[in-house]
N, C-alpha and C. Protein backbone atom coordinates (compact mmCIF):
# COMPACT_ATOMS: atom_id res chain seq x y z
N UNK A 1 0.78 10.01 11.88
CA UNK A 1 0.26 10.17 10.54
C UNK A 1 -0.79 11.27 10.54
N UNK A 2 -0.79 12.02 9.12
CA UNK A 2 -1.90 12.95 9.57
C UNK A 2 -3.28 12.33 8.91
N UNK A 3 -3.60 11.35 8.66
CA UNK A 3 -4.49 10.73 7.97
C UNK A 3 -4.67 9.31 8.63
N UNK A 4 -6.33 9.08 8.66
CA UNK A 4 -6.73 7.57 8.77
C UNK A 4 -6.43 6.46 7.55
N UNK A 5 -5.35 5.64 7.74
CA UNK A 5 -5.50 4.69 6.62
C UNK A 5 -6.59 3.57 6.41
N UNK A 6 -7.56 3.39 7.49
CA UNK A 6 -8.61 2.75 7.53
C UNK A 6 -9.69 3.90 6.10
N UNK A 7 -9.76 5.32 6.65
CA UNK A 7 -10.45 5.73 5.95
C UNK A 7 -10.05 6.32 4.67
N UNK A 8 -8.57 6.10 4.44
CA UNK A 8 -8.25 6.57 2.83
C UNK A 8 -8.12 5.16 2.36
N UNK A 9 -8.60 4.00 2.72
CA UNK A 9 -8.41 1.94 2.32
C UNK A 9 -10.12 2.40 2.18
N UNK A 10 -11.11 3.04 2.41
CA UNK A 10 -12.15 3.10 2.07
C UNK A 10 -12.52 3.66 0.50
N UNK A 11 -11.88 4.94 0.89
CA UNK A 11 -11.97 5.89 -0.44
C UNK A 11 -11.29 5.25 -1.18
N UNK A 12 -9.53 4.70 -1.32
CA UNK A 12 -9.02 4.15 -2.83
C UNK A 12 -10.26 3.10 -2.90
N UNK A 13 -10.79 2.15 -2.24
CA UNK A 13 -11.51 0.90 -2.79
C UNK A 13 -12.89 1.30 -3.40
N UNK A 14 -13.45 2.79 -2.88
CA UNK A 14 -14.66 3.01 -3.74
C UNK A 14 -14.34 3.67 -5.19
N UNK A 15 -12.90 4.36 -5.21
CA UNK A 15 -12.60 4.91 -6.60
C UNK A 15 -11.96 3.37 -7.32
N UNK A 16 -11.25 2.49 -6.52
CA UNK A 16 -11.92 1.34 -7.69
C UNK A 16 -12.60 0.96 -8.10
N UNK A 17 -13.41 0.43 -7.09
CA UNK A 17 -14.86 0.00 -8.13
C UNK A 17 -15.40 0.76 -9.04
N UNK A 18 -15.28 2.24 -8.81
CA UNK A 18 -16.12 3.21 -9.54
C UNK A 18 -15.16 3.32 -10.96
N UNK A 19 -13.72 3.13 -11.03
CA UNK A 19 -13.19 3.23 -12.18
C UNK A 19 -13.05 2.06 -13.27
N UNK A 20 -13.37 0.83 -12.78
CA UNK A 20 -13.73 -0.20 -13.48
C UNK A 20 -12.33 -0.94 -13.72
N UNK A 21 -11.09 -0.49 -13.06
CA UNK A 21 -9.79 -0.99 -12.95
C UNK A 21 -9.71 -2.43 -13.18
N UNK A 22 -10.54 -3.28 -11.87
CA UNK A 22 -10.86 -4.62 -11.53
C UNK A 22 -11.23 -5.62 -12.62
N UNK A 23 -12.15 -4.82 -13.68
CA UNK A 23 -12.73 -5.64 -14.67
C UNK A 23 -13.26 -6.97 -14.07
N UNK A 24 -13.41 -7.69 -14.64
CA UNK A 24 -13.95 -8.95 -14.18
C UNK A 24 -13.62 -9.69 -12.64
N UNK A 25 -12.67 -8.97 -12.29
CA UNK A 25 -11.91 -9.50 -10.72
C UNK A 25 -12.79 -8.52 -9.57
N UNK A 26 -13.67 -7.48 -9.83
CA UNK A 26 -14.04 -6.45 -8.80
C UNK A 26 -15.05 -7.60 -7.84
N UNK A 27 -16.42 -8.60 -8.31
CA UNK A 27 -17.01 -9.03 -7.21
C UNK A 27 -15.93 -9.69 -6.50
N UNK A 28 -14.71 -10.53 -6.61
CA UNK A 28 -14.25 -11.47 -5.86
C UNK A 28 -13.56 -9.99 -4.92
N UNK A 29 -12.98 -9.09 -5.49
CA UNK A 29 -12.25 -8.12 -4.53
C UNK A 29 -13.21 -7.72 -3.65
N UNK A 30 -14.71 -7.10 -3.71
CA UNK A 30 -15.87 -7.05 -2.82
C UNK A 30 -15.88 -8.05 -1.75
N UNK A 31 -16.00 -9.00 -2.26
CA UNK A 31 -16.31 -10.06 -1.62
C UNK A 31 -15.35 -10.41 -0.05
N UNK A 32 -14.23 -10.07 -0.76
CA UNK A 32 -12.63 -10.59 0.00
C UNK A 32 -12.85 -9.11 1.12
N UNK A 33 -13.09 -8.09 0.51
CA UNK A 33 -13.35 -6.71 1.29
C UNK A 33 -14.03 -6.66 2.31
N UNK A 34 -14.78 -7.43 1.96
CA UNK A 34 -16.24 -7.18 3.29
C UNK A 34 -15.83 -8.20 3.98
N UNK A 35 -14.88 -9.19 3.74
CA UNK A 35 -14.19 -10.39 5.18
C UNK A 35 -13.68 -9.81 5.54
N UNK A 36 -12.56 -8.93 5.15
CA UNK A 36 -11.35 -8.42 5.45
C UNK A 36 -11.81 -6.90 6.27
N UNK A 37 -13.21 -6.28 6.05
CA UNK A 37 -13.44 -5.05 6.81
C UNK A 37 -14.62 -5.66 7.72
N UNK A 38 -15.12 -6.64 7.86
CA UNK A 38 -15.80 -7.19 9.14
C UNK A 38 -15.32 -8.36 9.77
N UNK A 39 -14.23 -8.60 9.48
CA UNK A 39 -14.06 -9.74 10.63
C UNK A 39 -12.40 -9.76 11.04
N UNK A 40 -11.71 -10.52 11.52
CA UNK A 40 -10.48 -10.51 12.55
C UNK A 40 -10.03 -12.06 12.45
N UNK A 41 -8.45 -11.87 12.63
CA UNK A 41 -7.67 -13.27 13.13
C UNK A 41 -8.05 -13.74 11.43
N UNK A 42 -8.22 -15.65 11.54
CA UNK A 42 -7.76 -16.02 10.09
C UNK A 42 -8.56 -15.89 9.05
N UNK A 43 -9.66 -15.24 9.02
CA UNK A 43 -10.73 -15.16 8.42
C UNK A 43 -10.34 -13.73 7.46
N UNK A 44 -9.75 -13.20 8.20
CA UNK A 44 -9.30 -11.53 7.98
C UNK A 44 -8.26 -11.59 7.36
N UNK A 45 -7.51 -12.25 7.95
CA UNK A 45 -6.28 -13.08 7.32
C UNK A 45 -6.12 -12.91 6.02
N UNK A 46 -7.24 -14.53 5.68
CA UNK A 46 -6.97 -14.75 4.26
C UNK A 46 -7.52 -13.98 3.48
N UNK A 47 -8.64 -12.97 3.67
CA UNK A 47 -9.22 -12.47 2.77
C UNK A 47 -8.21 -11.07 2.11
N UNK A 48 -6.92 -10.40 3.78
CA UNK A 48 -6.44 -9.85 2.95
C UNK A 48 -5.32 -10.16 1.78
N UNK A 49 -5.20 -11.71 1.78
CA UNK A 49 -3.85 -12.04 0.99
C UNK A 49 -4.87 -12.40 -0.24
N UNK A 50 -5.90 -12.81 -0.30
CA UNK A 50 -6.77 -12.56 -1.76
C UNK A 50 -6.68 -11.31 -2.20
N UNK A 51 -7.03 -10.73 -1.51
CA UNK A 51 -6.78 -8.68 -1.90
C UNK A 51 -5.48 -8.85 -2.80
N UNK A 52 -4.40 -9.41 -2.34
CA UNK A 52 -3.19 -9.34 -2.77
C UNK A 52 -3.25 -9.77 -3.96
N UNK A 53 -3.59 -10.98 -4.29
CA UNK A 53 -3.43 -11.92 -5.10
C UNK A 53 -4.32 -10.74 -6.38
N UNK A 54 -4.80 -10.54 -6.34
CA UNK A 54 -6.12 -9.61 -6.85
C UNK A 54 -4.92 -8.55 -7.61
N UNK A 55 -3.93 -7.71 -6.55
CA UNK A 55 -3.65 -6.62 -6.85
C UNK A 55 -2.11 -7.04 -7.65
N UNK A 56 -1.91 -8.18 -7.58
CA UNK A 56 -0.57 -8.82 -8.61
C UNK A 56 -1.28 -8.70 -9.98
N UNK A 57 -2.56 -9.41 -9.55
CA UNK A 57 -2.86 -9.04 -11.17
C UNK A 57 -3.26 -8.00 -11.81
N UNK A 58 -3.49 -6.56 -10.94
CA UNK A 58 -3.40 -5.72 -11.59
C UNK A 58 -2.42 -4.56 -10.78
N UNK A 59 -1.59 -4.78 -11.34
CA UNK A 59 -0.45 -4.26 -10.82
C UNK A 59 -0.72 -2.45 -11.48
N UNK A 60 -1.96 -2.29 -12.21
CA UNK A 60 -1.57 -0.56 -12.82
C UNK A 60 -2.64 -0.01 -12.26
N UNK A 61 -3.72 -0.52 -11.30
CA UNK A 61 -4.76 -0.97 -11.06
C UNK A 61 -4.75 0.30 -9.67
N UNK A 62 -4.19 1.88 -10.20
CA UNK A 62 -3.78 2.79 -9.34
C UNK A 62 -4.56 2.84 -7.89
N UNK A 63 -6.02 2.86 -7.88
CA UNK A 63 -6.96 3.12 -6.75
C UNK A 63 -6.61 1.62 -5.72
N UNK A 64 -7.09 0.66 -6.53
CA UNK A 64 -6.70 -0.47 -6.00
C UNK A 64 -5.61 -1.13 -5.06
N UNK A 65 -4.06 -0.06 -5.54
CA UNK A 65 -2.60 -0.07 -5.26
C UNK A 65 -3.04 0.25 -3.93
N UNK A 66 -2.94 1.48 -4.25
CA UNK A 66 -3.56 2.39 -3.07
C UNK A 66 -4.33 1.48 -1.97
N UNK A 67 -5.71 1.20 -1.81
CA UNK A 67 -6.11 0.68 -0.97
C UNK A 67 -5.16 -0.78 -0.41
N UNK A 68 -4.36 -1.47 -1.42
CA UNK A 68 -3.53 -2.77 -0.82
C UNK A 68 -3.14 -1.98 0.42
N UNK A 69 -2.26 -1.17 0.11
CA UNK A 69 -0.78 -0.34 0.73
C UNK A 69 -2.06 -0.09 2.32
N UNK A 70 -2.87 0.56 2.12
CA UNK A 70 -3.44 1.28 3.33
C UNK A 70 -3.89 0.43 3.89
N UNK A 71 -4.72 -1.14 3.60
CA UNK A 71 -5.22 -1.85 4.23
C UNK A 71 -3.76 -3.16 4.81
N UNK A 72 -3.00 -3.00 3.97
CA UNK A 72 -1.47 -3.32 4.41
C UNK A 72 -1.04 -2.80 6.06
N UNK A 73 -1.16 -1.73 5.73
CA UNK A 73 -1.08 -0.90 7.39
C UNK A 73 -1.89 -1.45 8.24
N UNK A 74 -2.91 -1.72 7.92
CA UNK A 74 -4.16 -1.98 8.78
C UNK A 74 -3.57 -3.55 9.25
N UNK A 75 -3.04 -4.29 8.47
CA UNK A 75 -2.54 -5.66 9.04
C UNK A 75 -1.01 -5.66 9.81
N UNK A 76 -0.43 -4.79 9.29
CA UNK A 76 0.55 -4.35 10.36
C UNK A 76 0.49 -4.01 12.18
N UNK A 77 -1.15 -3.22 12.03
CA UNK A 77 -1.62 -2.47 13.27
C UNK A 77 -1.88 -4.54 13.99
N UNK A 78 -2.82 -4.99 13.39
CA UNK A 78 -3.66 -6.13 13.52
C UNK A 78 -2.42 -7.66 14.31
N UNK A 79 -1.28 -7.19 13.05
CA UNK A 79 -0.33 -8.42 13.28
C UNK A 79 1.06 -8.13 13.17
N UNK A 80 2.09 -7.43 14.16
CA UNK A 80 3.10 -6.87 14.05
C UNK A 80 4.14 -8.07 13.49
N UNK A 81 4.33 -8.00 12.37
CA UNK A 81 5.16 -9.22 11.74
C UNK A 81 6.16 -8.09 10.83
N UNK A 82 8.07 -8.85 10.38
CA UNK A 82 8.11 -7.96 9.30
C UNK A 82 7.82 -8.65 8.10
N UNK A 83 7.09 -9.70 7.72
CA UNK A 83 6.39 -9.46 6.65
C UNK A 83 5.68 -8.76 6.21
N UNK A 84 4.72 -7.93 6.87
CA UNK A 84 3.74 -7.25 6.85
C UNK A 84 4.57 -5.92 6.38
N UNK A 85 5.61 -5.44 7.42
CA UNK A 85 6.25 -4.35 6.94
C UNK A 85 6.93 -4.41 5.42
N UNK A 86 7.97 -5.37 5.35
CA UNK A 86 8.37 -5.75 3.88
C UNK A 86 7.21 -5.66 2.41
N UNK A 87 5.93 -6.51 2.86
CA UNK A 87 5.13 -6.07 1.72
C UNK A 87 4.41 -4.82 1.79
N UNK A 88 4.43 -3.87 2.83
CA UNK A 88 3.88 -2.34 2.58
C UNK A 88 4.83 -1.73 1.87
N UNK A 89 6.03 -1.91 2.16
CA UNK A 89 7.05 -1.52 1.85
C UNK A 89 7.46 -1.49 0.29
N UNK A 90 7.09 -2.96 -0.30
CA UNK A 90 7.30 -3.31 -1.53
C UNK A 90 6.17 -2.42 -2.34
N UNK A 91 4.94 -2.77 -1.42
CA UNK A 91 3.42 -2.07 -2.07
C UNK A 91 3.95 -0.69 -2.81
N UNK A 92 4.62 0.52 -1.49
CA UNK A 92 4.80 1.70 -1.91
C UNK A 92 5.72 1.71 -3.17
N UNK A 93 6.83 1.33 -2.99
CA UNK A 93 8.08 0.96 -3.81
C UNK A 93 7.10 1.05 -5.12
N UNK A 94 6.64 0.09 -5.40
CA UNK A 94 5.81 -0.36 -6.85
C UNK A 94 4.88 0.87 -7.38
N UNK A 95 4.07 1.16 -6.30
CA UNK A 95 3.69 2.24 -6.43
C UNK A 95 3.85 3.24 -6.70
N UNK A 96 4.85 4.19 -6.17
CA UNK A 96 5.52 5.18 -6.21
C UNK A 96 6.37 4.98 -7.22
N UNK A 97 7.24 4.25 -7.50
CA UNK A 97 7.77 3.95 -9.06
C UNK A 97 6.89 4.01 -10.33
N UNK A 98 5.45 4.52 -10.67
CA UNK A 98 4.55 4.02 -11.40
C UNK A 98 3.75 5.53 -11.05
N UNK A 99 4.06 6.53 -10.38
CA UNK A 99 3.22 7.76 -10.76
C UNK A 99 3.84 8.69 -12.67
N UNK A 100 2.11 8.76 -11.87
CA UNK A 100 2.76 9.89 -13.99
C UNK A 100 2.19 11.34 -13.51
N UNK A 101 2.73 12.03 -14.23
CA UNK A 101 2.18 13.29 -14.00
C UNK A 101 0.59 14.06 -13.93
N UNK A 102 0.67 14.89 -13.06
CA UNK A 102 -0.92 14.83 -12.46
C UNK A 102 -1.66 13.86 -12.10
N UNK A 103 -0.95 13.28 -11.45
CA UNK A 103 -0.93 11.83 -10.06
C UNK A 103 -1.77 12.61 -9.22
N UNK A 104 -2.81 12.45 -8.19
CA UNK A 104 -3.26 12.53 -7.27
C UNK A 104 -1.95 13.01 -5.66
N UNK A 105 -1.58 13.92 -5.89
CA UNK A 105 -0.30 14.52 -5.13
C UNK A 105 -0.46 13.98 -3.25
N UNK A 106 -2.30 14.53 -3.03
CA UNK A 106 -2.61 13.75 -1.99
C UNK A 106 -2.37 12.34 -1.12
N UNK A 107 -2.43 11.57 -2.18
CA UNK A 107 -2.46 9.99 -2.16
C UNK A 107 -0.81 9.53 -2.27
N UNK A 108 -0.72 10.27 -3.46
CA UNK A 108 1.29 10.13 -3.25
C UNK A 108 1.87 10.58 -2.00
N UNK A 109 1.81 11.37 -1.45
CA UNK A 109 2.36 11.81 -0.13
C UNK A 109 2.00 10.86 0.89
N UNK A 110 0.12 10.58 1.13
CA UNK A 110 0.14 9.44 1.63
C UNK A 110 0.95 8.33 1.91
N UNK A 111 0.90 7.82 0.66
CA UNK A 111 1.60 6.78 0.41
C UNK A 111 3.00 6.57 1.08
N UNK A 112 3.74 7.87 0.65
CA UNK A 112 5.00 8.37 0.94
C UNK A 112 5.01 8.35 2.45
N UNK A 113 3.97 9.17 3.31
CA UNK A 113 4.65 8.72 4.62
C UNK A 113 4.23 6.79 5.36
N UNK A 114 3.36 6.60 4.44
CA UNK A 114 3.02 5.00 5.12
C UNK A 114 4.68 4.35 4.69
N UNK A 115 5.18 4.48 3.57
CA UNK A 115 6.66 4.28 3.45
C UNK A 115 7.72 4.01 3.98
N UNK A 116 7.77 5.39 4.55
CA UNK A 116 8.24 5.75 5.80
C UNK A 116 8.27 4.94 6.85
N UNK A 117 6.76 4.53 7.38
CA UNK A 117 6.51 3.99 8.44
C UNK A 117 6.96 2.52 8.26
N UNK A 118 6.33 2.00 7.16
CA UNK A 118 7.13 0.89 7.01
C UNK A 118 8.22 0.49 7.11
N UNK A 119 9.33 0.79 6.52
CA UNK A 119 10.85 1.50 6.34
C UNK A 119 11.02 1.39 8.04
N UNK A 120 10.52 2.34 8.63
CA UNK A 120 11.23 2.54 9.54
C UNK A 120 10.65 0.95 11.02
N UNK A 121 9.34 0.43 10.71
CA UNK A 121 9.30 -0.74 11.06
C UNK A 121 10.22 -1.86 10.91
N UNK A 122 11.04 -1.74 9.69
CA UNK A 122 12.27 -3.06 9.10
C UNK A 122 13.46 -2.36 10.00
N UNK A 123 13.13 -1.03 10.47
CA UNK A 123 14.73 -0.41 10.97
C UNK A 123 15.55 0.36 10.18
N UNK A 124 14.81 0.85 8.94
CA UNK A 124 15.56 1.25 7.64
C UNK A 124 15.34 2.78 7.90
N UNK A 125 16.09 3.31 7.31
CA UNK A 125 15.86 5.46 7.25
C UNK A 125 15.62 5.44 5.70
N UNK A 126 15.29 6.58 5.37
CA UNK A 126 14.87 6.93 3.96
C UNK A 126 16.80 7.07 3.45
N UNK A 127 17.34 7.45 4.37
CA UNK A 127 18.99 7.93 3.68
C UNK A 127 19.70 6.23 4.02
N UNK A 128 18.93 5.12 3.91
CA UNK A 128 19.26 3.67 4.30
C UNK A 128 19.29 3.11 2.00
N UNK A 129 18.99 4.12 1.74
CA UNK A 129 18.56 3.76 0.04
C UNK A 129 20.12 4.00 -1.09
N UNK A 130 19.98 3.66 -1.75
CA UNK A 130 21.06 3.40 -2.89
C UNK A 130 21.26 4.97 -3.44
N UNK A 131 19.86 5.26 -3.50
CA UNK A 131 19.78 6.48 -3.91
C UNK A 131 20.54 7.74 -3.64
N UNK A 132 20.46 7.49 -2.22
CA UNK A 132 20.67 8.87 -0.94
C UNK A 132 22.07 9.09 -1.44
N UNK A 133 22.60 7.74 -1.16
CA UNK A 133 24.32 7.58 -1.26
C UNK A 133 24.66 8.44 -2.75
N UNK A 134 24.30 8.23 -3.27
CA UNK A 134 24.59 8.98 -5.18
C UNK A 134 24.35 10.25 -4.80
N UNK A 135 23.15 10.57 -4.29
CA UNK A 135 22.87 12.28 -4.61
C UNK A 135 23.49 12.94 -3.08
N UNK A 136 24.20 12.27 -2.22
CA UNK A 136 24.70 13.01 -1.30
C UNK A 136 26.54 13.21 -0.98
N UNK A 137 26.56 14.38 -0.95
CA UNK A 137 27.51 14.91 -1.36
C UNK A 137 28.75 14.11 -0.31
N UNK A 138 30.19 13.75 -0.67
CA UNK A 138 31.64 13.09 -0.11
C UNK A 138 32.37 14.12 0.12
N UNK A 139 33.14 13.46 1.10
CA UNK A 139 34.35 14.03 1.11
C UNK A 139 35.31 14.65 0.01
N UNK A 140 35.84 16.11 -0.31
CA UNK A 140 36.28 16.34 -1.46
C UNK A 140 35.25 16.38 -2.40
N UNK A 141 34.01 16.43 -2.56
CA UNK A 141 33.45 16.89 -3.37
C UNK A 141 32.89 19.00 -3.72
């Protein structure tokens, strides 16, 4: 990767708070943050599946997305499970389905190769998609 996802799970979580996304949910996301960035095993655990719970409910909640997905990785590194891969996976998916124009191009690419990594944690290729198959050219075409 050419980027720390520890330190871009810093930056999306301070442009949340700072954008007011959270509304009334930002102390409990703080709260769950500072378990989840000082401590390890089940403590770390649960605080990142509160994160989660947090980011269902704001599913448009762009900075926020962002930090799930990167601190997602971070539980991947922590706990090689493919759950972990499946919900980074889903994270980007949602994500990346949901840019609008003059998106933060940085953070999308990001995103895009944590994707990747995920993807390729389940065993999947990017040409493994529904997509690939449509826009790539057959026999006799």
């Amino acid at each position: 990767m050419q980027f720390d996802p520890a330190i871009a799970a810093q930056a999306s979580f301070t442009r949340a708070q700072n954008s007011g996304e959270l509304g009334p949910d930002l102390e409990q996301a703080r709260a769950a943050e500072a378990i989840f960035s000082a401590s390890a095993g089940r403590e770390a655990t649960a605080a990142y599946y509160t994160l989660l719970e947090l980011g269902e409910r704001h599913p448009d909640a762009i900075a926020f997305q962002e930090f799930l997905i990167y601190i997602t990785w971070q539980q991947v590194a922590e706990e090689t499970i493919p759950a972990h891969f499946q919900k980074g996976a889903a994270l980007c998916d949602r994500y990346l389905s949901r840019l609008a124009r003059g998106h933060d191009t940085i953070q999308a690419e990001q995103i895009r190769e944590l994707r990747r990594s995920f993807r390729a944690g389940l065993g999947l290729r990017e040409d493994d998609e529904p997509a690939y198959d449509e826009d790539t050219f057959k026999g006799g075409d």
